[in-house]
N, C-alpha and C. Protein backbone atom coordinates (compact mmCIF):
# COMPACT_ATOMS: atom_id res chain seq x y z
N UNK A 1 0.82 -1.19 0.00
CA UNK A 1 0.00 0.00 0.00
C UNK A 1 0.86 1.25 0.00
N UNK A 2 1.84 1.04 0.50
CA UNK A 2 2.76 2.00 0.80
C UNK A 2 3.37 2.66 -0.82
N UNK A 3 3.64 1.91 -1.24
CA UNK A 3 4.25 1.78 -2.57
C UNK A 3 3.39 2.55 -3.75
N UNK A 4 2.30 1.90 -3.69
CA UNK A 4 0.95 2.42 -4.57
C UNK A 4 1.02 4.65 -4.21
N UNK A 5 1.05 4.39 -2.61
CA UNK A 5 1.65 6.18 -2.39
C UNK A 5 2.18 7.08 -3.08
N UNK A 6 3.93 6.50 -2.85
CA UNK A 6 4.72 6.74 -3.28
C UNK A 6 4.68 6.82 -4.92
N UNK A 7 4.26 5.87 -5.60
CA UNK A 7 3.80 6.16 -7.16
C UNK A 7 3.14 7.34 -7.12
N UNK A 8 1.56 7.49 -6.82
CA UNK A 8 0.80 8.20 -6.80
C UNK A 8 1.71 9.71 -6.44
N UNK A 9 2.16 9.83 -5.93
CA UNK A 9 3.01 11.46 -5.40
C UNK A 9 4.03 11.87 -6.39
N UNK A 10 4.59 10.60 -6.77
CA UNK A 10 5.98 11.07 -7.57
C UNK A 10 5.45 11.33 -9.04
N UNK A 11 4.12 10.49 -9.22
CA UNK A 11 3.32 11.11 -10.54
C UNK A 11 2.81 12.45 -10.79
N UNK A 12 1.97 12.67 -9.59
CA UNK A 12 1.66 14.19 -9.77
C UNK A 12 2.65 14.94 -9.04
N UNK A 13 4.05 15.05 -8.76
CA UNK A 13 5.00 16.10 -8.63
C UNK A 13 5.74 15.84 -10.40
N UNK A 14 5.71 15.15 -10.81
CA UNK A 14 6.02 15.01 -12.45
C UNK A 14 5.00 15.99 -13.38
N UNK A 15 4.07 15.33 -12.96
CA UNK A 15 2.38 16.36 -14.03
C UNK A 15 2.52 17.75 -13.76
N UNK A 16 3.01 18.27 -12.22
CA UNK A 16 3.54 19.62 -11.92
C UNK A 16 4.34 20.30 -12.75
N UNK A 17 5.50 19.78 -12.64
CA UNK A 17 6.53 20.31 -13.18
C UNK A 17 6.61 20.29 -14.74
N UNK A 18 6.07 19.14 -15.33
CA UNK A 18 6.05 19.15 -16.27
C UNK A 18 5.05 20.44 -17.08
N UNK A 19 3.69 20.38 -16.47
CA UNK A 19 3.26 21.56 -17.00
C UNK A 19 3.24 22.70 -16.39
N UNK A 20 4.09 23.48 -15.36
CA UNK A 20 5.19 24.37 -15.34
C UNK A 20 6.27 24.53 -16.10
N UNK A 21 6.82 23.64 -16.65
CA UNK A 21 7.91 24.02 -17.54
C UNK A 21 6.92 24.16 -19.07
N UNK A 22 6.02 23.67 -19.25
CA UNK A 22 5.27 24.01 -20.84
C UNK A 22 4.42 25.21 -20.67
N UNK A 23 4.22 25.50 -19.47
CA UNK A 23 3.48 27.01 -19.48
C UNK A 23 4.88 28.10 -19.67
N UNK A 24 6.14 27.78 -19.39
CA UNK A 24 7.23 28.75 -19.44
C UNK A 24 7.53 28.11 -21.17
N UNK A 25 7.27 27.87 -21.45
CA UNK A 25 8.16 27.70 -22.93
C UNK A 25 7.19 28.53 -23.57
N UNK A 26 5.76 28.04 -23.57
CA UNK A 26 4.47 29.02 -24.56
C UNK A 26 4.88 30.15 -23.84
N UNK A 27 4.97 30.32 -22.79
CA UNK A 27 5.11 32.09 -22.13
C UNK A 27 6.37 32.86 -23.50
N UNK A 28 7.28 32.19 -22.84
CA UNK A 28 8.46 32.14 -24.12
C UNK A 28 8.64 32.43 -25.38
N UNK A 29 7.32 31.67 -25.98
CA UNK A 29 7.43 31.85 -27.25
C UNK A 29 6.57 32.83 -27.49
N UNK A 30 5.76 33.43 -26.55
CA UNK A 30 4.54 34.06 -26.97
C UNK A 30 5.55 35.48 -26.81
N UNK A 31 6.55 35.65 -25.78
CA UNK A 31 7.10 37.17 -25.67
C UNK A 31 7.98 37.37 -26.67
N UNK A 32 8.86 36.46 -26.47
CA UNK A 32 9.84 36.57 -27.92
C UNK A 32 9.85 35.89 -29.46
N UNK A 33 9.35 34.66 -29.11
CA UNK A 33 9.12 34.70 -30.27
C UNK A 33 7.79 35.35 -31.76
N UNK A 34 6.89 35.43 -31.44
CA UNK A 34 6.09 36.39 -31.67
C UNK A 34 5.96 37.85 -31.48
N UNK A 35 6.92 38.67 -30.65
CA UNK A 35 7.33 39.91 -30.35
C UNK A 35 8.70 40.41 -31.27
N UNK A 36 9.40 39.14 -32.08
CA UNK A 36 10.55 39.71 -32.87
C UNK A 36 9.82 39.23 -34.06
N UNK A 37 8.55 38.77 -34.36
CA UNK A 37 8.39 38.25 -35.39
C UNK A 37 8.10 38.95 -36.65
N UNK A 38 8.54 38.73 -37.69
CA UNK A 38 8.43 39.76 -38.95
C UNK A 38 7.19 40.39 -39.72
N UNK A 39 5.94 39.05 -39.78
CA UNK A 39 5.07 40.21 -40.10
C UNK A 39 4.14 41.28 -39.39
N UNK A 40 4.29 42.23 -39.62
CA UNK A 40 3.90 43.35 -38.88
C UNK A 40 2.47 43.35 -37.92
N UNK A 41 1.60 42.71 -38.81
CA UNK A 41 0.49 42.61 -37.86
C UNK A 41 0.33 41.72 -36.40
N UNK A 42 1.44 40.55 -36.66
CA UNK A 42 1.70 39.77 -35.47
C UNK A 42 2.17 40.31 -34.52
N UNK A 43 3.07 41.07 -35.15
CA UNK A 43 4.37 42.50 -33.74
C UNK A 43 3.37 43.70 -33.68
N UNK A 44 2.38 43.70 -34.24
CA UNK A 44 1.83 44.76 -33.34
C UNK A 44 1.19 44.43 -32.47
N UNK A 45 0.69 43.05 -32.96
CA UNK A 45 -0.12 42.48 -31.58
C UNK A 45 0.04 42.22 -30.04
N UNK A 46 1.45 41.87 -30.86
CA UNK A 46 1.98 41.15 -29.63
C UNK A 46 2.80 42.46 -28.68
N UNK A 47 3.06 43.39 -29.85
CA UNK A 47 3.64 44.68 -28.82
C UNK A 47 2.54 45.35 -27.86
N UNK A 48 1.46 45.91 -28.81
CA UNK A 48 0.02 45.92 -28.25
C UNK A 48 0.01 44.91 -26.77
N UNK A 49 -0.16 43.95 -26.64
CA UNK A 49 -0.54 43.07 -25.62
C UNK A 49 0.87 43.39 -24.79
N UNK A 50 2.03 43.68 -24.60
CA UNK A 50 2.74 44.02 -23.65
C UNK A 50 2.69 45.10 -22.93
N UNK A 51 2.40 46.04 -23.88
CA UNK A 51 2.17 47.33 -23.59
C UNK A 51 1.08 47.06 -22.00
N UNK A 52 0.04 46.47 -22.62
CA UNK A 52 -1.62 46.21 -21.64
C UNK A 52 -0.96 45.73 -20.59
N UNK A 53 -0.37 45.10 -20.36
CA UNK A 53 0.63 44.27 -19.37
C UNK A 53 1.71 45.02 -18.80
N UNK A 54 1.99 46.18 -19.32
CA UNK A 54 3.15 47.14 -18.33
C UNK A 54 4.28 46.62 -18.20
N UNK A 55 4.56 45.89 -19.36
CA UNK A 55 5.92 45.40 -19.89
C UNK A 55 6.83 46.09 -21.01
N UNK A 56 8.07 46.42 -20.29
CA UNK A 56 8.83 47.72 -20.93
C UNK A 56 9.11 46.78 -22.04
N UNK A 57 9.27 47.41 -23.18
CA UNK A 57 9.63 46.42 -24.31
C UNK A 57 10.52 47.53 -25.52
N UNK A 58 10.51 48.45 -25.22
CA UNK A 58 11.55 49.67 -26.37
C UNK A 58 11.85 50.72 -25.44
């Protein structure tokens, strides 16, 4: 029974982290990569949406 625990915990401290680290990569890609991105309407968007957010960005 003990064992069955120990699974159970070390699974969801895995499901944690794991989607903590995939909410930081989309975070990631959403600031920089879409914020250097070339066509214009995407970088305004995405400058637009930092701006709303009080994120120095120029």
């Amino acid at each position: 029974m003990l064992n069955t625990a120990v699974r159970s915990s070390s699974s969801s401290a895995f499901q944690t982290v794991a989607a903590a680290f995939g909410a930081m990569l989309l975070g990631a890609f959403i600031l920089f990569g879409v914020g250097f991105a070339q066509p214009q309407t995407i970088h305004d968007a995405a400058h637009d949406g930092r701006h709303s957010f009080a994120f120095p960005c120029h």
